[in-house]
Protein backbone atom coordinates (compact mmCIF):
# COMPACT_ATOMS: atom_id res chain seq x y z
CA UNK A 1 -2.46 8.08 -1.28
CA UNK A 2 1.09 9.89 -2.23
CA UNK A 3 4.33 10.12 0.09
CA UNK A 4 3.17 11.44 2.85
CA UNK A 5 1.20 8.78 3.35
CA UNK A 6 4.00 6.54 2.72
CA UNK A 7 6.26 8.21 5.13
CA UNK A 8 3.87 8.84 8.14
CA UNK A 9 2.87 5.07 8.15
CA UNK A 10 6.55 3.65 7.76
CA UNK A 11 7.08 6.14 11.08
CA UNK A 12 4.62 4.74 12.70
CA UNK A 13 5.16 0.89 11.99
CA UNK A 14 9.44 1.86 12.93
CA UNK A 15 7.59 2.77 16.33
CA UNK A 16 5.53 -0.44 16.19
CA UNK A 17 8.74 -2.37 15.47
CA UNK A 18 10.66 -0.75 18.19
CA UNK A 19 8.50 -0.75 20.97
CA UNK A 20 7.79 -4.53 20.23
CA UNK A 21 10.60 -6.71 18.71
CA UNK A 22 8.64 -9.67 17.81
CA UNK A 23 6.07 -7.52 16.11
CA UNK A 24 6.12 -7.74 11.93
CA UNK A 25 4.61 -4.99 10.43
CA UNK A 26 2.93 -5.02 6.71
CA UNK A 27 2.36 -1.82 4.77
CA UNK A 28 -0.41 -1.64 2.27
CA UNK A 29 0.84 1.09 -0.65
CA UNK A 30 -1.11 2.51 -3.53
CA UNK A 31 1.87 4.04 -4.65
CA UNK A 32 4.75 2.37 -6.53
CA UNK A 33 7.47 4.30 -4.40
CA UNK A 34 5.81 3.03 -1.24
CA UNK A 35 8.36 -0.21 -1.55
CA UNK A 36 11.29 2.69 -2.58
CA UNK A 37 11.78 3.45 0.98
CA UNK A 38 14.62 2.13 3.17
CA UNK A 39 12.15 -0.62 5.53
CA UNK A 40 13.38 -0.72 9.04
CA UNK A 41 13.94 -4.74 10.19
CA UNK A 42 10.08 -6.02 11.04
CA UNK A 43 8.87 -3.85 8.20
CA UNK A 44 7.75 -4.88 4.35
CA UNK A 45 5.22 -3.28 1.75
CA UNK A 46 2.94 -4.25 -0.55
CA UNK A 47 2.42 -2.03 -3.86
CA UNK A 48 -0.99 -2.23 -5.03
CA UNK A 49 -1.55 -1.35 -8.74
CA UNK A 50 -2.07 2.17 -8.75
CA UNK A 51 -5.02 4.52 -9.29
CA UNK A 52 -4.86 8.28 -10.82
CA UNK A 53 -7.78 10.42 -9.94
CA UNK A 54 -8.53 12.77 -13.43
CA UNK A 55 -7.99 16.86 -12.57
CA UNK A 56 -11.29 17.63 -15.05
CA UNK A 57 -13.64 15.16 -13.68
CA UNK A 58 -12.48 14.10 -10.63
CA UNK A 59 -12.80 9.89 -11.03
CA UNK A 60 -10.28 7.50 -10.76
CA UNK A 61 -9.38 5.07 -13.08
CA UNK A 62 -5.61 2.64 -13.51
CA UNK A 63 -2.95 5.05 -13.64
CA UNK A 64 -0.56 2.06 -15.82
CA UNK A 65 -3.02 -0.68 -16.74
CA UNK A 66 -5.65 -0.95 -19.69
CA UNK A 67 -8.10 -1.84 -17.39
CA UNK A 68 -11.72 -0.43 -16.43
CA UNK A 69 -11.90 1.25 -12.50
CA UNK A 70 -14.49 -2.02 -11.56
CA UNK A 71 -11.74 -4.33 -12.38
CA UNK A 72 -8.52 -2.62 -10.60
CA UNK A 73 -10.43 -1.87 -7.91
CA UNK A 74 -11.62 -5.90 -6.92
CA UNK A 75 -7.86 -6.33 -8.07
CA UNK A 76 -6.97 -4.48 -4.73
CA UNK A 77 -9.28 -5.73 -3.04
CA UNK A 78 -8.10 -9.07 -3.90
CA UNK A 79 -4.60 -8.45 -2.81
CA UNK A 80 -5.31 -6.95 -0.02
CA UNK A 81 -7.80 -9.82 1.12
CA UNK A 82 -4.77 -12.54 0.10
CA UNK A 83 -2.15 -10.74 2.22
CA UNK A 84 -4.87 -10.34 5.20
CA UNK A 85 -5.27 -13.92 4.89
CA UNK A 86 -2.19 -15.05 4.63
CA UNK A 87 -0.23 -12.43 6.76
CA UNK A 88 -2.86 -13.30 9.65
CA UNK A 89 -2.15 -10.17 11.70
């Protein structure tokens, strides 16, 4: 989670890209600024609906949605399962 992240995998899949032209590379992102990047050729990301972890307690819950942490949490799970599936990598 958070930019770093973000920036250390879009380094890695411009490698992938590079070192193999017909690759396609397809980033997962918790983070709405994960898709804010500039995405070399090869490269697109997903934004999952984001989490925020509480600095008293610790948890996570939705960071935007009204939602409980069971339900955005199988709502990742879901989208990351449908682009699996469908990206086939």
């Amino acid at each position: 989670m958070g930019l770093g992240h973000v920036r250390r995998n879009l380094a890695l899949a411009q490698a992938i890209v590079e070192r193999h032209a017909d690759a396609s590379v397809l980033l997962v992102s918790g983070t709405h600024l994960g898709g804010a990047f500039r995405m070399p050729a090869g490269v697109d990301c997903i934004t999952l609906p984001a989490l925020g972890k509480h600095q008293s307690t610790g948890a996570y819950s939705a960071r935007h949605l009204a939602c409980p942490i069971d339900d955005i949490v199988g709502l990742r799970a879901q989208t990351i399962r449908a682009a699996l599936e469908r990206f086939d990598p």
